[in-house]
C-alpha atoms as a PDB file:
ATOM      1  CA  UNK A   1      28.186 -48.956 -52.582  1.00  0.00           C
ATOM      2  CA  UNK A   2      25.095 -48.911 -55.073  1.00  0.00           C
ATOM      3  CA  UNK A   3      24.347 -51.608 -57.003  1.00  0.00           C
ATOM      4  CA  UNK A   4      23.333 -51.386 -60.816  1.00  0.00           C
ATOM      5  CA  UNK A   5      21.175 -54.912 -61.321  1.00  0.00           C
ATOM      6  CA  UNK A   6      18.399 -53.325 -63.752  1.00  0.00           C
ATOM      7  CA  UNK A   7      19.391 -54.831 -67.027  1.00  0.00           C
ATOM      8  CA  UNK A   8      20.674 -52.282 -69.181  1.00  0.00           C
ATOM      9  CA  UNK A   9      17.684 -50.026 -67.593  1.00  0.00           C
ATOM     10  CA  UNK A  10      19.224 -46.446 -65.827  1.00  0.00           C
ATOM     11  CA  UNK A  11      20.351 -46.997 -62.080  1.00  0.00           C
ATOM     12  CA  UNK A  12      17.710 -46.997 -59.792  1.00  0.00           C
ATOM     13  CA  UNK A  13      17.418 -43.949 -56.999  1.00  0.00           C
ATOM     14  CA  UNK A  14      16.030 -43.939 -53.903  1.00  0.00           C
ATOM     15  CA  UNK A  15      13.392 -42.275 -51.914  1.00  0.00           C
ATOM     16  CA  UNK A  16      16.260 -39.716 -51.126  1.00  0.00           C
ATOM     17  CA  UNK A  17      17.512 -38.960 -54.557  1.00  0.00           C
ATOM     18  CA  UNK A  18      20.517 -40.722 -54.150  1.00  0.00           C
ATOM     19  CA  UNK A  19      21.748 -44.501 -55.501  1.00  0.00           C
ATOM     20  CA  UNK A  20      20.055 -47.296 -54.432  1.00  0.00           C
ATOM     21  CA  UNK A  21      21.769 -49.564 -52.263  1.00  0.00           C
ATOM     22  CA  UNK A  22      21.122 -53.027 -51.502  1.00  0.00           C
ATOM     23  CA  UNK A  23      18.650 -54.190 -48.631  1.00  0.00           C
ATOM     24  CA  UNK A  24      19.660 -57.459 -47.958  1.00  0.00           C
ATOM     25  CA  UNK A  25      21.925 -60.629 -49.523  1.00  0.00           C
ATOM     26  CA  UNK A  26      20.905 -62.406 -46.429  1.00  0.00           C
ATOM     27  CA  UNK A  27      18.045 -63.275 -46.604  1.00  0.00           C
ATOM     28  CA  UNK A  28      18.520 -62.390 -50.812  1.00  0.00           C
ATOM     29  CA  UNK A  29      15.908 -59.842 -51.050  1.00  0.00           C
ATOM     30  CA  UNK A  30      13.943 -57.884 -53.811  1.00  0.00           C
ATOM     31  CA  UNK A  31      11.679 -58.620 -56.648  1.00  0.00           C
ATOM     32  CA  UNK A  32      14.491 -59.348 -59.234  1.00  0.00           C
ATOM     33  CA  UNK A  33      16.513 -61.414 -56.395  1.00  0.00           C
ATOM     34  CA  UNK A  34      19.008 -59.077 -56.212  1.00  0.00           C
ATOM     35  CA  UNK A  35      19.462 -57.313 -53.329  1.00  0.00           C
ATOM     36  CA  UNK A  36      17.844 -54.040 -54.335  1.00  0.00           C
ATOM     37  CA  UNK A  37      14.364 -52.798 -53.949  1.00  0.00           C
ATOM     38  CA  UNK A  38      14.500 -51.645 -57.608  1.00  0.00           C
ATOM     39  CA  UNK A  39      11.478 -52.209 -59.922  1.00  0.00           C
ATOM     40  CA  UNK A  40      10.302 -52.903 -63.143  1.00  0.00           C
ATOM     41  CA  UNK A  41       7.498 -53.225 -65.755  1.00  0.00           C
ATOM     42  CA  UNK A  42       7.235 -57.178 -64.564  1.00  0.00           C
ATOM     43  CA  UNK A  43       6.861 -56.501 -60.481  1.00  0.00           C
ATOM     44  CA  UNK A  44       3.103 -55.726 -60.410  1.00  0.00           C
ATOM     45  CA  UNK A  45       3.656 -55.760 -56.733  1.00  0.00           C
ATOM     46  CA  UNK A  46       6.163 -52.506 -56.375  1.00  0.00           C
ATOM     47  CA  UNK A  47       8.366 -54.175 -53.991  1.00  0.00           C
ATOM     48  CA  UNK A  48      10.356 -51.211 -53.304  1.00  0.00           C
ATOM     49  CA  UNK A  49      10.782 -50.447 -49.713  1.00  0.00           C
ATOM     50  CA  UNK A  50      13.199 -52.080 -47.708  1.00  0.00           C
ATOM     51  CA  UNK A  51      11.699 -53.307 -44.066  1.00  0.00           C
ATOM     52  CA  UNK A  52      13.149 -54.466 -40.992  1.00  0.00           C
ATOM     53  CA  UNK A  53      10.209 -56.963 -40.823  1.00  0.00           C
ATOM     54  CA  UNK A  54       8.744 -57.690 -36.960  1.00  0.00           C
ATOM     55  CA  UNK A  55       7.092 -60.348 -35.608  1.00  0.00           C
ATOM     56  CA  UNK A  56       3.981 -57.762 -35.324  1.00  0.00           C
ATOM     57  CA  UNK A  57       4.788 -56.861 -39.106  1.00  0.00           C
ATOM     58  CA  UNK A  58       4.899 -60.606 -39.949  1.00  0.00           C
ATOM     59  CA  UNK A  59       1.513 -61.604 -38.832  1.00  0.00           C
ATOM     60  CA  UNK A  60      -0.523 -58.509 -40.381  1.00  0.00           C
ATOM     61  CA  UNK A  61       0.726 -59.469 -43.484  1.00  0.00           C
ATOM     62  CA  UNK A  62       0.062 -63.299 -42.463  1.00  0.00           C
ATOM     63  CA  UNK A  63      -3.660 -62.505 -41.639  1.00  0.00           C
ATOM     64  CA  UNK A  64      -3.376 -61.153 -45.019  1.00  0.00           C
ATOM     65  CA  UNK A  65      -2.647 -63.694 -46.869  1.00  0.00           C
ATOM     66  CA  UNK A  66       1.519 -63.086 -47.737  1.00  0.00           C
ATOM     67  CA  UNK A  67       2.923 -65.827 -44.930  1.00  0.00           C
ATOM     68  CA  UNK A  68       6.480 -64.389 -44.987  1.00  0.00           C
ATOM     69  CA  UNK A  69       6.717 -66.570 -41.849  1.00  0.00           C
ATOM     70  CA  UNK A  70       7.436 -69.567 -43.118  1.00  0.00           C
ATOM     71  CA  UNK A  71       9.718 -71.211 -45.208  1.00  0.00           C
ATOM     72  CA  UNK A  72       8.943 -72.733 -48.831  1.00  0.00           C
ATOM     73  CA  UNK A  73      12.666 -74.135 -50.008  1.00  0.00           C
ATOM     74  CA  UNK A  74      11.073 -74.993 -53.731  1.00  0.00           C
ATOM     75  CA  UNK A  75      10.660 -71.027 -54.390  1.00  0.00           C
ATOM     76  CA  UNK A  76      14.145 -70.651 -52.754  1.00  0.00           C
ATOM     77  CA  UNK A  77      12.381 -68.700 -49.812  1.00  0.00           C
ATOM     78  CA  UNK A  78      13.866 -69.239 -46.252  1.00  0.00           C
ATOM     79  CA  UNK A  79      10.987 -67.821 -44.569  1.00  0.00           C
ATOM     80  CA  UNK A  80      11.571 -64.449 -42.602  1.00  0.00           C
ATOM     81  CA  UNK A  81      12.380 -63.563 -38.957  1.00  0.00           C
ATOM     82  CA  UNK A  82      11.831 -60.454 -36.866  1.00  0.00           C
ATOM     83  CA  UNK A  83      15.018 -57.966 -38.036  1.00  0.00           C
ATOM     84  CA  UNK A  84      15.578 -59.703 -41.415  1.00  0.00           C
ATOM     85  CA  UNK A  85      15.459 -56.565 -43.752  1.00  0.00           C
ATOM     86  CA  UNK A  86      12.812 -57.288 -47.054  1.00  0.00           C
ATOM     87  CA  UNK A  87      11.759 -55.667 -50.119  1.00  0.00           C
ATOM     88  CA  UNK A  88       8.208 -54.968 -49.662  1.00  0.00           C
ATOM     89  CA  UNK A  89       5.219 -54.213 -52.077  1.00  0.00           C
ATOM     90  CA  UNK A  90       4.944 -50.171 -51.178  1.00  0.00           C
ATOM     91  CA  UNK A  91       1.121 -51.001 -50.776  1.00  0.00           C
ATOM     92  CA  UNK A  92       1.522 -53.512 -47.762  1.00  0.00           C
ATOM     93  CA  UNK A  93       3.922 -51.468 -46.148  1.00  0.00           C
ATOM     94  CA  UNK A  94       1.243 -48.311 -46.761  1.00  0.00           C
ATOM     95  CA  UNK A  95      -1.317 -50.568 -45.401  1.00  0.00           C
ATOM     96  CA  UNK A  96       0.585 -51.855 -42.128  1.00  0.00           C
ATOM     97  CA  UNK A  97       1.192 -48.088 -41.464  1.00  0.00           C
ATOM     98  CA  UNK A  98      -2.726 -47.487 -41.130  1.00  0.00           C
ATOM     99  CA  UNK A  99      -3.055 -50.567 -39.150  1.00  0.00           C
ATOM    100  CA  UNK A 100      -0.626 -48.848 -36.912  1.00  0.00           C
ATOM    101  CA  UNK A 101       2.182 -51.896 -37.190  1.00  0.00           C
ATOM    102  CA  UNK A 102       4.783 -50.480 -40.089  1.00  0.00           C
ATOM    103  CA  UNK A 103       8.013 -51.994 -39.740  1.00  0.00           C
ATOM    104  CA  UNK A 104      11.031 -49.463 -39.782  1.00  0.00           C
ATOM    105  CA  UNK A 105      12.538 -48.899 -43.473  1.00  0.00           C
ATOM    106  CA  UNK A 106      16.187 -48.120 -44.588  1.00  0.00           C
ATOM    107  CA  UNK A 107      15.216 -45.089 -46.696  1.00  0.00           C
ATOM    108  CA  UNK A 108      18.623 -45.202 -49.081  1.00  0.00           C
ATOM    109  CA  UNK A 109      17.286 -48.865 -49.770  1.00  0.00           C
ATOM    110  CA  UNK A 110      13.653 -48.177 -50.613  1.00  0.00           C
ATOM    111  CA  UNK A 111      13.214 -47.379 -54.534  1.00  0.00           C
ATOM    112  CA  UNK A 112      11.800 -44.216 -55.140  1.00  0.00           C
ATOM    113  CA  UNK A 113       9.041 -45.614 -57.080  1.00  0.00           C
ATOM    114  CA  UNK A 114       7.509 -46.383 -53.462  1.00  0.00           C
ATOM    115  CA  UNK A 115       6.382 -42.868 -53.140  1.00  0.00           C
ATOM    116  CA  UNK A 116       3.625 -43.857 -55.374  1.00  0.00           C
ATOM    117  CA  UNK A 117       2.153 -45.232 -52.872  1.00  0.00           C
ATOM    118  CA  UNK A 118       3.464 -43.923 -49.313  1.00  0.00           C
ATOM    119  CA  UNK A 119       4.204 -40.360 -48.555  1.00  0.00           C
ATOM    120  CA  UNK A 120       7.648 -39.309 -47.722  1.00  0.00           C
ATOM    121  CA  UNK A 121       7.599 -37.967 -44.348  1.00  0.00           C
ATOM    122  CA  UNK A 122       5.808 -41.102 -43.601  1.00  0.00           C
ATOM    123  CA  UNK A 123       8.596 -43.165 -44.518  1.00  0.00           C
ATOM    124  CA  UNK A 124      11.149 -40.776 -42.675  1.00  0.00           C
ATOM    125  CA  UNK A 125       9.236 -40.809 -39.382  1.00  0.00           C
ATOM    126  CA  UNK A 126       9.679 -44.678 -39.820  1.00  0.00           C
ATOM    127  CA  UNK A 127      13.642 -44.621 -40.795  1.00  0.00           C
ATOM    128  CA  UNK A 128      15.525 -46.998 -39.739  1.00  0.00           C
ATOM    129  CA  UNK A 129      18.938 -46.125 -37.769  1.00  0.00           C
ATOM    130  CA  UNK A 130      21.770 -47.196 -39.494  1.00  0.00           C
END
């Protein structure tokens, strides 16, 4: 079932056309906390597409400089582990695709304000099986 956290804005759709639905509860995922890979004027960072992070996903971004990796309990952040699923900044998950390590997305999750920055068929060829 979508969910409508966007503060008064219009419901979010996704990369599809359809509702957004959530990513994850568990680990609580996206940039307003929420679930949902939805966006806003505040996330400068366009987390909208929801990964099934992987331990080869997790250390790109790492050598990056965005440890997901590892815990830090005073930003409420439990750290992630290969399979968690995570709102990502479209741009990271653009650039792991051309270092050839893009984690698989849940394309009724990801926002479609992601296709600002990643191509479509890009993010289909990476869909993740429900």
């Amino acid at each position: 079932m979508p969910l409508d956290q966007t503060g008064g804005r219009p419901p979010s759709r996704n990369v599809l056309g359809g509702p957004l639905v959530s990513c994850s509860t568990d680990p609580l995922t996206g940039f307003y906390r929420n679930g949902c890979c939805n966006t806003g004027p505040e996330d400068g960072g366009c987390h909208t597409v929801c990964a099934v992070v992987t331990a080869e996903f997790l250390r790109f971004s790492a050598e990056r400089g965005n440890d997901l990796s590892t815990s830090q309990p005073e930003h409420g952040f439990p750290g992630l582990q290969p399979g968690d699923r995570w709102c990502l900044c479209a741009a990271r998950w653009q650039q792991a695709l051309q270092g050839g390590c893009a984690p698989l997305v849940t394309l009724e999750a990801t926002e479609e304000t992601a296709l600002r920055h990643c191509k479509l068929e890009d993010l289909k060829r990476h869909a993740a099986q429900c």
